[in-house]
Structures are given as C-alpha cells and as structure tokens.
N, C-alpha and C. Protein backbone atom coordinates (compact mmCIF):
# COMPACT_ATOMS: atom_id res chain seq x y z
N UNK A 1 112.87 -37.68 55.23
CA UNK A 1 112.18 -37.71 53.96
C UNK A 1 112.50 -39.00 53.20
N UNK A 2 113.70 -39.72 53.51
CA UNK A 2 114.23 -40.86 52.69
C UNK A 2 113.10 -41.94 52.95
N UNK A 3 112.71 -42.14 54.02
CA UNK A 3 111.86 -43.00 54.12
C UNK A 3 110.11 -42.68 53.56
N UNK A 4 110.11 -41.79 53.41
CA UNK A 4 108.70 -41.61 53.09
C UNK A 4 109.06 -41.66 51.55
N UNK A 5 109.96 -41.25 51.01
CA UNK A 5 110.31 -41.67 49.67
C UNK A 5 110.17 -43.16 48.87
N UNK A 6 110.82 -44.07 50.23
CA UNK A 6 110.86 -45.46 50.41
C UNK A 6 109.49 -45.88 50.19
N UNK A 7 108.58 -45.11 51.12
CA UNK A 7 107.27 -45.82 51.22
C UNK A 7 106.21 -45.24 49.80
N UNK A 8 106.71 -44.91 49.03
CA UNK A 8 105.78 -44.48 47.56
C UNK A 8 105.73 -45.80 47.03
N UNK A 9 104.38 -46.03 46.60
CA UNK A 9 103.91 -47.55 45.66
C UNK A 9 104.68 -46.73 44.18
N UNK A 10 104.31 -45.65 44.14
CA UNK A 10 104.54 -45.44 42.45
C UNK A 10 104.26 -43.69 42.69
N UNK A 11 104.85 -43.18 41.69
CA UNK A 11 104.52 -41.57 41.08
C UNK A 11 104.79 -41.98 39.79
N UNK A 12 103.14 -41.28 39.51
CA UNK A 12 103.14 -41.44 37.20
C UNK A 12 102.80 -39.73 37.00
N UNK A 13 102.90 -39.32 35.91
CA UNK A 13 102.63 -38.07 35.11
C UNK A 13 101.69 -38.93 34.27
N UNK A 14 100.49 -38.58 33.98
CA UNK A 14 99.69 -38.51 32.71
C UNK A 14 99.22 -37.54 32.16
N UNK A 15 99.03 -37.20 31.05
CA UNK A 15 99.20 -36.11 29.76
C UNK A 15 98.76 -36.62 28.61
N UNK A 16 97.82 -35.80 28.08
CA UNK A 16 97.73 -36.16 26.25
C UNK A 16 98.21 -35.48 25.60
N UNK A 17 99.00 -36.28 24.69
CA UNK A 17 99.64 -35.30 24.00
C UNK A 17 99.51 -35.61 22.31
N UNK A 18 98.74 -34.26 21.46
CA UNK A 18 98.14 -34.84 20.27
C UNK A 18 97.21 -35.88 20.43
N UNK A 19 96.50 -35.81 21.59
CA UNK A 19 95.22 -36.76 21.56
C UNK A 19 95.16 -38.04 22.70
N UNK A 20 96.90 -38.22 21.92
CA UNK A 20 96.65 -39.63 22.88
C UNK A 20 97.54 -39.60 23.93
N UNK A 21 97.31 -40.75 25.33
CA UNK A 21 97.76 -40.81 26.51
C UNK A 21 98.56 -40.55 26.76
N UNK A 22 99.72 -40.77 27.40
CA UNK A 22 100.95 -40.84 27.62
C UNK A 22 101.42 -40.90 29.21
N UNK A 23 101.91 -41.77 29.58
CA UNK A 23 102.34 -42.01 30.82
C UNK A 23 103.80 -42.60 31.43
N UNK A 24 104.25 -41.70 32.23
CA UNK A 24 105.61 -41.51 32.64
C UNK A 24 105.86 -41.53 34.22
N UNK A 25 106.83 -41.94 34.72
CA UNK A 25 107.55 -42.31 35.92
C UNK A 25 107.77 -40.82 36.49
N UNK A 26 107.46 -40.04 37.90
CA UNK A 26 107.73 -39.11 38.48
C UNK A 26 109.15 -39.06 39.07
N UNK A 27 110.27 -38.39 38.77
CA UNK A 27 111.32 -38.80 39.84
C UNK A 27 110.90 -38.19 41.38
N UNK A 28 111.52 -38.80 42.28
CA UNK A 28 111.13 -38.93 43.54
C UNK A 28 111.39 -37.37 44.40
N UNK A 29 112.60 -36.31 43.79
CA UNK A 29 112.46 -35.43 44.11
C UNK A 29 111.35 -34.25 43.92
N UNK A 30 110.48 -34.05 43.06
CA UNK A 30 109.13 -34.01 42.73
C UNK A 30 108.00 -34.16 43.45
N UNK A 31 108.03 -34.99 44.32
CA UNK A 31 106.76 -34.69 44.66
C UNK A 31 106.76 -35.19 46.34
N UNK A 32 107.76 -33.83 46.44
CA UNK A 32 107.73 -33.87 47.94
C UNK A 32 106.94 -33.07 48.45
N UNK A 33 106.23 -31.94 47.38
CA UNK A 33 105.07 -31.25 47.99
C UNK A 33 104.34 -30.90 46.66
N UNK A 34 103.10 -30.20 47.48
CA UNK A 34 101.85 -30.00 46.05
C UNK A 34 102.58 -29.10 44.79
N UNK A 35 103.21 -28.15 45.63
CA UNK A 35 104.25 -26.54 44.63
C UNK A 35 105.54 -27.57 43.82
N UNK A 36 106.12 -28.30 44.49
CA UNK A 36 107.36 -28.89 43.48
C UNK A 36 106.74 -29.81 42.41
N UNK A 37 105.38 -30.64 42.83
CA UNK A 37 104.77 -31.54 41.66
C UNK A 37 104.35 -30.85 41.04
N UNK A 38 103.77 -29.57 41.14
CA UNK A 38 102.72 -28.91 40.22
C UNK A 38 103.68 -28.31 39.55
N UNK A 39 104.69 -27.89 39.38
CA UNK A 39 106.02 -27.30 39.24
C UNK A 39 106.77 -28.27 37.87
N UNK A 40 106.83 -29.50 38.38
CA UNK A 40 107.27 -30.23 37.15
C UNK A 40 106.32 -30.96 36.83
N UNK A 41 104.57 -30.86 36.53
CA UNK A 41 104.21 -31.65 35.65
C UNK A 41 103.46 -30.19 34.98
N UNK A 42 103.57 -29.06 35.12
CA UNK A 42 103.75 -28.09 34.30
C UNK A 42 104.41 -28.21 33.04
N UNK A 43 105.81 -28.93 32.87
CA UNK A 43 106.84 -29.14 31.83
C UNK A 43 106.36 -29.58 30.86
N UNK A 44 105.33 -30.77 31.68
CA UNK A 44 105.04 -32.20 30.13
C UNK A 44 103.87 -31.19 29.31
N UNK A 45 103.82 -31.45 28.30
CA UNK A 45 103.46 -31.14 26.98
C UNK A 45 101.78 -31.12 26.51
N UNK A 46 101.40 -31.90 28.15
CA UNK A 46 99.63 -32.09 27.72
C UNK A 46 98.76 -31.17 27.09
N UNK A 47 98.17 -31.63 26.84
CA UNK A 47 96.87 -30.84 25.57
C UNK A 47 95.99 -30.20 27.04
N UNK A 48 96.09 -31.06 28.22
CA UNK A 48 94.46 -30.26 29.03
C UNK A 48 95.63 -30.24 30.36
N UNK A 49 96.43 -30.15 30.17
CA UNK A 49 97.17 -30.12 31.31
C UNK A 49 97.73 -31.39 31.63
N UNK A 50 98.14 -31.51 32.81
CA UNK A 50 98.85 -33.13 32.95
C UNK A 50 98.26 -33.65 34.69
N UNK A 51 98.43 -34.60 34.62
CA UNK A 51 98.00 -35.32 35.59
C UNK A 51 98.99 -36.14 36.76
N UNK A 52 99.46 -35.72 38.03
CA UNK A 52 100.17 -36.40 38.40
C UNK A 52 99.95 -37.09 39.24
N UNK A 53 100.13 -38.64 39.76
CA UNK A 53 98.83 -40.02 40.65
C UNK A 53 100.48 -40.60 41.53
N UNK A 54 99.96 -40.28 42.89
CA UNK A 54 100.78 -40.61 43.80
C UNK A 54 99.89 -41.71 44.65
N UNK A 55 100.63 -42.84 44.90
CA UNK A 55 100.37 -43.65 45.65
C UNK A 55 101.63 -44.10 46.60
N UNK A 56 100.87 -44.10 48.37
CA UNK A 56 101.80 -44.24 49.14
C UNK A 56 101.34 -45.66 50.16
N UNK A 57 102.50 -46.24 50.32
CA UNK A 57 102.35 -47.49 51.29
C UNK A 57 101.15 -47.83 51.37
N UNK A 58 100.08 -48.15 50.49
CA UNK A 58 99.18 -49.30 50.18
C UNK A 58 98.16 -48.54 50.91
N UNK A 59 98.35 -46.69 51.37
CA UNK A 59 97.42 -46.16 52.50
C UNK A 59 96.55 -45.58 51.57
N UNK A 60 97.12 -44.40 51.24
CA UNK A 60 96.29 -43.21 50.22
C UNK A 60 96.92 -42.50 49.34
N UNK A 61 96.13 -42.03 48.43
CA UNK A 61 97.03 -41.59 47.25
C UNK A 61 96.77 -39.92 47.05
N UNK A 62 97.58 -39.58 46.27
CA UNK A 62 97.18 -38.34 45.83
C UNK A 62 96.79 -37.71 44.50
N UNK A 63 96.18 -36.97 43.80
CA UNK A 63 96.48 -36.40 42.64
C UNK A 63 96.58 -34.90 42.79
N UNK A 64 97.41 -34.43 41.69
CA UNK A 64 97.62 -33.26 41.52
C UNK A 64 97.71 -33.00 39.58
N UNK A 65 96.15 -31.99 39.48
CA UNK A 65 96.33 -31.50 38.32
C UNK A 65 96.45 -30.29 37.82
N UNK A 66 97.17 -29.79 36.74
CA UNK A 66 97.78 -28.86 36.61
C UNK A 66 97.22 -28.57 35.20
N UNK A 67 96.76 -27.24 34.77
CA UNK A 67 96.74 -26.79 33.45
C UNK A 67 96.18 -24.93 33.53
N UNK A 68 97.73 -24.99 32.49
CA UNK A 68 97.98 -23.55 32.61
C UNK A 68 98.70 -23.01 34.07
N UNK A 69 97.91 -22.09 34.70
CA UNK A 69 98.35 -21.50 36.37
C UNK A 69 97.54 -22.32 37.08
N UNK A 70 96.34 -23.15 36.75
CA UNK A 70 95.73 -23.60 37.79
C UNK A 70 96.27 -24.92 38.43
N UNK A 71 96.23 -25.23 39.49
CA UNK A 71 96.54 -25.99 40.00
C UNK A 71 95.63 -26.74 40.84
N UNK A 72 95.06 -28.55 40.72
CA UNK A 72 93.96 -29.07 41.52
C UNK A 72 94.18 -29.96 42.59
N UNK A 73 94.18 -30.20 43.18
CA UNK A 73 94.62 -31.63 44.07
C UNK A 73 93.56 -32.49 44.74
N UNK A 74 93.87 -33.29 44.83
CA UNK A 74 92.60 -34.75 45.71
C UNK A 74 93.79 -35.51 46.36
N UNK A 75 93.35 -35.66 48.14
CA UNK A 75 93.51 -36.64 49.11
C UNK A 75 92.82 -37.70 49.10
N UNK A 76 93.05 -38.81 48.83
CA UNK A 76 91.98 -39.99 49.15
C UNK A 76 91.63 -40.13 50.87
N UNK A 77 93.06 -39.63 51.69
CA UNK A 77 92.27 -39.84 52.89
C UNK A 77 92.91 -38.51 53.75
N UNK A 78 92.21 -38.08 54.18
CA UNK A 78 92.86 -36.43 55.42
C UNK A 78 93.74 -37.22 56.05
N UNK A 79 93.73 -38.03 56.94
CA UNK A 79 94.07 -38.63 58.31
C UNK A 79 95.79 -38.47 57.75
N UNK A 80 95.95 -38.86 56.48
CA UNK A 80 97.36 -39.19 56.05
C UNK A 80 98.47 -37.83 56.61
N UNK A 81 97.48 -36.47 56.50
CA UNK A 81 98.50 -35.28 57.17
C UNK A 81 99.36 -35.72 57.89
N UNK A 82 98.86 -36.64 58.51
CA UNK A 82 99.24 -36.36 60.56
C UNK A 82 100.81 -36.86 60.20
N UNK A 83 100.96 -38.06 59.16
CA UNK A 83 101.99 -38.89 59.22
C UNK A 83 102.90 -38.76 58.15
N UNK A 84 102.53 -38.10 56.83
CA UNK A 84 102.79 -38.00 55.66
C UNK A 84 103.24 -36.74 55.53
N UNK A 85 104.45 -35.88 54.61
CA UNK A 85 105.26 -34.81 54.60
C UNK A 85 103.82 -34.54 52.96
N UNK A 86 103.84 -35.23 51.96
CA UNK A 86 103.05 -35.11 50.71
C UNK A 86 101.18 -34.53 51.05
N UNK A 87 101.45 -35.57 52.25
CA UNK A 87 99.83 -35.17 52.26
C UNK A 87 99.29 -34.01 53.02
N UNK A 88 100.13 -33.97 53.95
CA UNK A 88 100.46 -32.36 55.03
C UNK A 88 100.35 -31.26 54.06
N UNK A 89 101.25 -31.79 52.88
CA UNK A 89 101.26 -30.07 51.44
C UNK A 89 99.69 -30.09 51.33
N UNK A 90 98.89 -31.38 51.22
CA UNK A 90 97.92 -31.19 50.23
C UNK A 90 96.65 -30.47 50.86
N UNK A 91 97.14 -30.70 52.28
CA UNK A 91 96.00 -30.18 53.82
C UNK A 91 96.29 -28.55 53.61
N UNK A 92 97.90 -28.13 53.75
CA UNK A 92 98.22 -27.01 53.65
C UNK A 92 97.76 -26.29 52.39
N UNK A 93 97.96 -27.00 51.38
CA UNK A 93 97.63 -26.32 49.94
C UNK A 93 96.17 -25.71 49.60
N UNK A 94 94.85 -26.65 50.37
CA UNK A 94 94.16 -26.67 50.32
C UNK A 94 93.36 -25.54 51.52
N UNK A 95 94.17 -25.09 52.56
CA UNK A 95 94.10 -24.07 53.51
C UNK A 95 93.16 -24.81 54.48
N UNK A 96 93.34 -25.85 54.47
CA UNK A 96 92.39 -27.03 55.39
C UNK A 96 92.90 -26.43 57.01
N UNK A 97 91.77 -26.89 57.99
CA UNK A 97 92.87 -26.84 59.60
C UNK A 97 93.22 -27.72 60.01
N UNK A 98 93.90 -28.47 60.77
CA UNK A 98 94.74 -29.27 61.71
C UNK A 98 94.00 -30.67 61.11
N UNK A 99 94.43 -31.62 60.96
CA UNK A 99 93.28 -33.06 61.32
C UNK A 99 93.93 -33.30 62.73
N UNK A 100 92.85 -32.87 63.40
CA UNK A 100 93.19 -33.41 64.88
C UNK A 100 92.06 -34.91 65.34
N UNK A 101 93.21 -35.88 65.12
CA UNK A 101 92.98 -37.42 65.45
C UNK A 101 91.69 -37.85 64.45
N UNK A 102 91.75 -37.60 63.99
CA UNK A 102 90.44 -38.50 62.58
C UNK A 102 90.59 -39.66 62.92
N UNK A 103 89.29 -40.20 63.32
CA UNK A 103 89.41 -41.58 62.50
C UNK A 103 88.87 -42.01 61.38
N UNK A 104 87.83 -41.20 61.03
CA UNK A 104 87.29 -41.16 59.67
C UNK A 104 88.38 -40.81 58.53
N UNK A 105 89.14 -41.86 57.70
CA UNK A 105 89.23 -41.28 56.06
C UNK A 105 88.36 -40.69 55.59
N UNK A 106 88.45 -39.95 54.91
CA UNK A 106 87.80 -38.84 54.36
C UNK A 106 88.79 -38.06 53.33
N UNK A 107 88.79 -38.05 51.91
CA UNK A 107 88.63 -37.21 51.10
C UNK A 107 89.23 -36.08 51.27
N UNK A 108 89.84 -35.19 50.91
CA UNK A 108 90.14 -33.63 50.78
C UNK A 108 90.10 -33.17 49.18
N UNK A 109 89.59 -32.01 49.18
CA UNK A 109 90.16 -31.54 47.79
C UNK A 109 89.28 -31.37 46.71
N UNK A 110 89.36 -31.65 45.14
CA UNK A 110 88.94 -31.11 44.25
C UNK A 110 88.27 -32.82 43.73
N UNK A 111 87.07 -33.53 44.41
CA UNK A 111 86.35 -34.41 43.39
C UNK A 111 86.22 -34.39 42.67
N UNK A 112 86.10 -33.02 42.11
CA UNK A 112 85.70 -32.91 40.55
C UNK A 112 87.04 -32.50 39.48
N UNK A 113 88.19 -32.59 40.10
CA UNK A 113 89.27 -32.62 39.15
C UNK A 113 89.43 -33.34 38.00
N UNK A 114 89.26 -34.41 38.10
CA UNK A 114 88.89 -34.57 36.11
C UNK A 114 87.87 -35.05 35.95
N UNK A 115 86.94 -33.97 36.02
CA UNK A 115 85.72 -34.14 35.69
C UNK A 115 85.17 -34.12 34.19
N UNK A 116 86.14 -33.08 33.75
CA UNK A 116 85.67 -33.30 32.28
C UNK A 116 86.38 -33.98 31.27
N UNK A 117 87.28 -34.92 32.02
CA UNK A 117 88.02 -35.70 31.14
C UNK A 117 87.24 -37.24 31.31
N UNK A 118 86.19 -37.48 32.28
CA UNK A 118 85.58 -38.64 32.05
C UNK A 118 85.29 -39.38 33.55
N UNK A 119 85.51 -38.46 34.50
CA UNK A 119 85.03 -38.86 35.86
C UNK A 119 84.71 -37.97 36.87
N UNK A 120 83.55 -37.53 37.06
CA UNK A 120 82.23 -36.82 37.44
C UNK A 120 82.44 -37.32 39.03
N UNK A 121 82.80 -35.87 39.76
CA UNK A 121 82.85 -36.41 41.30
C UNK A 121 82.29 -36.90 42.30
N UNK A 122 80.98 -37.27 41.51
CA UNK A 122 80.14 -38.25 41.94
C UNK A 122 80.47 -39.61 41.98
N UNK A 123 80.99 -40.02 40.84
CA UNK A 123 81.65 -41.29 40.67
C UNK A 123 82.90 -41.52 41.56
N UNK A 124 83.93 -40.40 41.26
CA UNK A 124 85.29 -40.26 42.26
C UNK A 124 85.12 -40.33 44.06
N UNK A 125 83.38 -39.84 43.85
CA UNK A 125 83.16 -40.13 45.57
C UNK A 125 82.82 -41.70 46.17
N UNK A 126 82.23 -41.97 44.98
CA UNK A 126 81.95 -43.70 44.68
C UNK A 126 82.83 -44.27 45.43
N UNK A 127 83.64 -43.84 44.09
CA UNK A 127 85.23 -45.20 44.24
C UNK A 127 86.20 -44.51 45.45
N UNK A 128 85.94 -43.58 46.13
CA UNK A 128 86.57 -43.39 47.80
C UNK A 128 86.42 -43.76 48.86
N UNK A 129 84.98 -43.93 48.56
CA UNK A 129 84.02 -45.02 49.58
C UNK A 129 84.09 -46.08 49.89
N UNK A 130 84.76 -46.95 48.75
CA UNK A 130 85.14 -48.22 48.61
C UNK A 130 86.48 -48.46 49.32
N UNK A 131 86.11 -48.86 50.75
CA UNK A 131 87.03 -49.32 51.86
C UNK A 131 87.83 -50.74 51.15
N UNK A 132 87.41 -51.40 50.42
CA UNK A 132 87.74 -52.80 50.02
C UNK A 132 88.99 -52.55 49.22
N UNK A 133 89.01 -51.51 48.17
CA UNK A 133 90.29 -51.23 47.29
C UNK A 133 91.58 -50.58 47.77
N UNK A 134 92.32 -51.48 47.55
CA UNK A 134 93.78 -50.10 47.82
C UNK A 134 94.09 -49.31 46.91
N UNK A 135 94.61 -48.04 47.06
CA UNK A 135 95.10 -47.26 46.07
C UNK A 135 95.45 -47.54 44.76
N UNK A 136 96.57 -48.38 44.66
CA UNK A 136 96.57 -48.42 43.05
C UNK A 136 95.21 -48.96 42.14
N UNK A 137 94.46 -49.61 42.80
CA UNK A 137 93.14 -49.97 42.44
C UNK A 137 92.43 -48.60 42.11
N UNK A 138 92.62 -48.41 42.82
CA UNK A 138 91.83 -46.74 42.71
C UNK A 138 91.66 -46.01 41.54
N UNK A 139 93.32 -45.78 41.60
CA UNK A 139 93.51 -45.13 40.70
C UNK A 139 93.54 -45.66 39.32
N UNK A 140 93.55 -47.06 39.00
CA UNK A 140 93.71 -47.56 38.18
C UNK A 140 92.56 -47.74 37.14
N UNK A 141 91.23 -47.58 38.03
CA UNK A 141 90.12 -47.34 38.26
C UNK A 141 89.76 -45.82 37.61
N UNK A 142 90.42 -44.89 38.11
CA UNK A 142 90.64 -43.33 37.58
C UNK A 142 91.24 -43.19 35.98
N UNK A 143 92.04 -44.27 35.91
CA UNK A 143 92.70 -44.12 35.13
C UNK A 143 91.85 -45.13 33.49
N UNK A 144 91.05 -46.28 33.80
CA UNK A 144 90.82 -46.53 32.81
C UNK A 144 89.30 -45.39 32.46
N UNK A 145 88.61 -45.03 33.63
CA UNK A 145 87.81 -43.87 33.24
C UNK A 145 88.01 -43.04 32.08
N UNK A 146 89.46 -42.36 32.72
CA UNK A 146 89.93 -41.55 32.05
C UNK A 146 90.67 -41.85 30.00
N UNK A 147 90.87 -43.18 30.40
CA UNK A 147 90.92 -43.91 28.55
C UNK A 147 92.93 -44.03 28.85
N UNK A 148 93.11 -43.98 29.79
CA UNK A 148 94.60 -44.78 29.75
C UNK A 148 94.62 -45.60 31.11
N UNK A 149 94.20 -46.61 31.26
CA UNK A 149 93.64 -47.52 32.02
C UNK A 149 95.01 -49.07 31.40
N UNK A 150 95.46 -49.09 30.73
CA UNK A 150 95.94 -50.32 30.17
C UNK A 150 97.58 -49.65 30.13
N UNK A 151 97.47 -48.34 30.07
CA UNK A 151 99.23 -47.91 30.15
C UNK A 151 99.21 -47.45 31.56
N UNK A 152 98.56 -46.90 32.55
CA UNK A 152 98.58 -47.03 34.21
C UNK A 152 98.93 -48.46 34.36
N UNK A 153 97.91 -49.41 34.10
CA UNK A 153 98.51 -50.79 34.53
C UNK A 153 99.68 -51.38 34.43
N UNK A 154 99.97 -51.19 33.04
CA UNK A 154 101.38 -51.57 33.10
C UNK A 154 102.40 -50.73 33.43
N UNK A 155 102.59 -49.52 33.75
CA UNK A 155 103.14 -48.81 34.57
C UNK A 155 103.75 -49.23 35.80
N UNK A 156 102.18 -49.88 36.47
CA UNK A 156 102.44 -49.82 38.14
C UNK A 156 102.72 -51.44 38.23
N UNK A 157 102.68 -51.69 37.25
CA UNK A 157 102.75 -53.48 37.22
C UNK A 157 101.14 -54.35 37.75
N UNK A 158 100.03 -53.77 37.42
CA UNK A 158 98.78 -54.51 38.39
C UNK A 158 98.89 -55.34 36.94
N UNK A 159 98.32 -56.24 36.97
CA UNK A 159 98.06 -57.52 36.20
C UNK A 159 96.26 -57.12 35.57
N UNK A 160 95.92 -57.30 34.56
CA UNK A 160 94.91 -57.01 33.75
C UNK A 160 93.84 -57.29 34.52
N UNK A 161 93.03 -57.06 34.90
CA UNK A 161 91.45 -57.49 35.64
C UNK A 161 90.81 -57.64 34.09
C-alpha cells in the first residue's frame, strides 16, 4: 500500500461551508478505499455534503461524494482496478464485474454526481473524453465549474491558465 500511497498526485476534501468553498488536504490513511473516504469526508461540515478528488500517478482520478448516508463515486478510467487498491474499492463499491484486460478507459460510476452543484454529466462526459488532459486538469476543470476552481489550483500547485 506504501507505494500506491507514494503514487497519489494529491487528495483534497471540498465542502461549503456557510456558502463558501473550502478546500483541504486528505491524509493518506483515508482514502485507501471508497467506505474509509466516505467515512471521513462525512466529518467536514459541508452545507451539500463534501467532496473528496483523488488523483493518482498522472493516470486517473477519483471522486467520492458524500451527503447525509448517501454516498457517490466517479472513476475517470475502469482499467485502473486491475492495478490500483483505490480504484478496485470504486469497481467493488459500484458492484461492477471483473475488468478483464480493457483497453478502453472508460468511466465508472455516478456522471452525474455534482450535477446540481454546476456540472451536468453531460459535460463530465465531455471532459473524460478528453484523452489530451491529465487528471489534475480534469479536475481542476471540475473544480472551477463547480466555483472553487482558484483554491483547487492552488492546492495542487497548477499555475493559473
């Protein structure tokens, strides 16, 4: 597990709280599966629930959102099961079967997870499609949608586009 720990670009929590954004560093024990992330971003304080954006070795990322008992998740790519302990939860979580040898990336999960916070899984299918971006792009992408686009960035360190 140490090494797949190693290989995380970043884990953030996002949450509004009283309206506005708020974005925080995941510790690394957290989000070794969908039940322990959904588990502690339950804690934070959000108004619609909280948001937690995993990005791993420049491959695929994850989200997991949480409000109240419900719990949502999005794979940016299946294939990641085969190799990944995080993304295996999200195959399992999702009651998906085996990815046996994909070569297609492909998506798993809830597109429409923040849908009503300002990105319509039409759009989220958009920006998955887009072979050209790496993950933190992605999400960064998700994230100014969503109206904290400038505290993700400086978070993950991307430099202003």
């Amino acid at each position: 597990m140490a090494d797949q720990i190693d290989a995380v670009d970043f884990a953030l929590a996002a949450y509004r709280e009283e309206g506005d954004w708020q974005v925080q560093e995941l510790a690394p024990d957290v989000f070794e599966d969908v039940t322990t992330l959904a588990h502690a971003l339950r804690r934070l304080p959000g108004d619609t629930g909280a948001l937690g954006m995993i990005a791993i070795d420049e491959d695929f990322f994850v989200i997991v959102r949480v409000a109240g008992p419900s719990t949502r998740v999005l794979l940016s790519d299946v294939t990641a099961a085969d190799e990944w302990e995080l993304a295996s939860s999200v195959v399992d979580f999702l009651h998906l079967p085996d990815v046996e040898d994909e070569d297609e990336q492909v998506p798993a999960g809830d597109l429409d997870l923040v849908g009503d916070l300002g990105m319509n899984a039409m759009d989220m299918a958009v920006l998955l499609d887009d072979v050209d971006l790496y993950p933190d792009e992605m999400l960064s992408e998700v994230a100014r949608r969503l109206g904290f686009g400038a505290l993700f960035d400086e978070a993950v360190g991307l430099a202003n586009a």
